[in-house]
Protein backbone atom coordinates (compact mmCIF):
# COMPACT_ATOMS: atom_id res chain seq x y z
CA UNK A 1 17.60 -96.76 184.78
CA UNK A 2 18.29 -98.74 181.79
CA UNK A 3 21.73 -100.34 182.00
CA UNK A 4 21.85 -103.45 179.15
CA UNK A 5 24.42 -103.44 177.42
CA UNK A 6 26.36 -100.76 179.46
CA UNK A 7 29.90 -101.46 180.75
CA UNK A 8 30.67 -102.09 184.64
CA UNK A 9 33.62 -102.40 186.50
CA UNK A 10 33.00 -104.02 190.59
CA UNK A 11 35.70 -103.90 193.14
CA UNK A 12 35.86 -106.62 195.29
CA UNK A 13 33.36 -108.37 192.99
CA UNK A 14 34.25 -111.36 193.72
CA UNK A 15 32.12 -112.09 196.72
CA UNK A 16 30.27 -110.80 199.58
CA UNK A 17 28.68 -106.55 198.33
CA UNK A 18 30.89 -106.74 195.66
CA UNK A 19 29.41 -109.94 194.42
CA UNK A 20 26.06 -109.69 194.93
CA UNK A 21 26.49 -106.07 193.10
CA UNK A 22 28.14 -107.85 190.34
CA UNK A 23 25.17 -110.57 189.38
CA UNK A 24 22.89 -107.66 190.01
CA UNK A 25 24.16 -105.33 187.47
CA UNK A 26 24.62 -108.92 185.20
CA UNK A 27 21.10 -109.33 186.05
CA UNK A 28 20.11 -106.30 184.86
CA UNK A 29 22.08 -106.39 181.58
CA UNK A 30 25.06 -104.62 182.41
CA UNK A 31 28.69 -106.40 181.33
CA UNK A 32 30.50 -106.86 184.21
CA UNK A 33 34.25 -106.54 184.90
CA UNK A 34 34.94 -108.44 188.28
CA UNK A 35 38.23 -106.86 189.38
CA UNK A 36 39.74 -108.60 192.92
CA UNK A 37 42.61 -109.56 194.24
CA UNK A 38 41.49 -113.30 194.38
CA UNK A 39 42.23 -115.09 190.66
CA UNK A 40 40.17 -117.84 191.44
CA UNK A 41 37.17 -116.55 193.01
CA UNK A 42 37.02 -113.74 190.42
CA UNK A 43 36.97 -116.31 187.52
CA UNK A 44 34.35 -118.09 189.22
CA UNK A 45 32.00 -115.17 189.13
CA UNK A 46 32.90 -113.91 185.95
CA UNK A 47 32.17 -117.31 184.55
CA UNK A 48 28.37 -117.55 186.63
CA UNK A 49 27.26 -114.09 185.33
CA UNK A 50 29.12 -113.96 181.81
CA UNK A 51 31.77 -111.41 182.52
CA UNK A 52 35.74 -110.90 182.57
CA UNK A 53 37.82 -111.62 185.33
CA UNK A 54 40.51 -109.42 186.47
CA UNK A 55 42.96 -110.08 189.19
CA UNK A 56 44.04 -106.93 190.35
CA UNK A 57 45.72 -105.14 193.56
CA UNK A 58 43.37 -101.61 192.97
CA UNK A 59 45.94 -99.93 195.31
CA UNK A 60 48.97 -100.73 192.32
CA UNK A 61 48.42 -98.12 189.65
CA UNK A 62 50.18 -99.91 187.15
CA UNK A 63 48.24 -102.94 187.61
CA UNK A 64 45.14 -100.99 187.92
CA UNK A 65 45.37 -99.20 184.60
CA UNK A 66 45.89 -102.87 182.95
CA UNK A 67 43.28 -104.22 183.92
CA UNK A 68 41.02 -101.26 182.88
CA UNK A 69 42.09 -101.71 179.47
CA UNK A 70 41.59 -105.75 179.75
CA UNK A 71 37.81 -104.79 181.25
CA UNK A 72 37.89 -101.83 178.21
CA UNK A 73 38.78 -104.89 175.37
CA UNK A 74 36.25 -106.84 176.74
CA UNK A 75 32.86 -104.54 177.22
CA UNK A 76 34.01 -101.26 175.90
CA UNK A 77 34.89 -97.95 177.71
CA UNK A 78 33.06 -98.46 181.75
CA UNK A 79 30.53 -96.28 182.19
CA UNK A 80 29.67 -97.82 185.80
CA UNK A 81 32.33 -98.05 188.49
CA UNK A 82 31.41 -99.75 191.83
CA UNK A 83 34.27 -99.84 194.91
């Protein structure tokens, strides 16, 4: 599957699955949203594969929505979601 270039949101990408699924789909091209409830750790990630950070509670809609459109600025419209 040919993903360069493609948008991705991870859940939880800040470490542990989450992470690892983050750098892979960096790895493979993909530009990577890291979306977690942890500022710092998310930044940190975002920063070693090249993608945005957003702090976010996924269970607040409100919050959720904004940080779709910060990941949406950044990479264009997902077309990979990972929870």
């Amino acid at each position: 599957m040919e993903i360069s270039g493609v948008s991705a949101i991870v859940t939880g990408g800040a470490s542990g699955l989450g992470g690892a699924t983050a750098k892979a789909l960096a790895e493979a091209g993909a530009k990577v949203a890291v979306f977690d409830l942890n500022a710092d750790a998310a930044d940190a990630m975002a920063a070693d594969i090249g993608g945005t950070a957003c702090t976010v509670d996924i269970t607040n809609d409100d919050a959720l929505a904004d940080a779709f459109e910060v990941a949406a600025m950044a990479h264009g419209p997902a077309r990979i979601l990972v929870n």
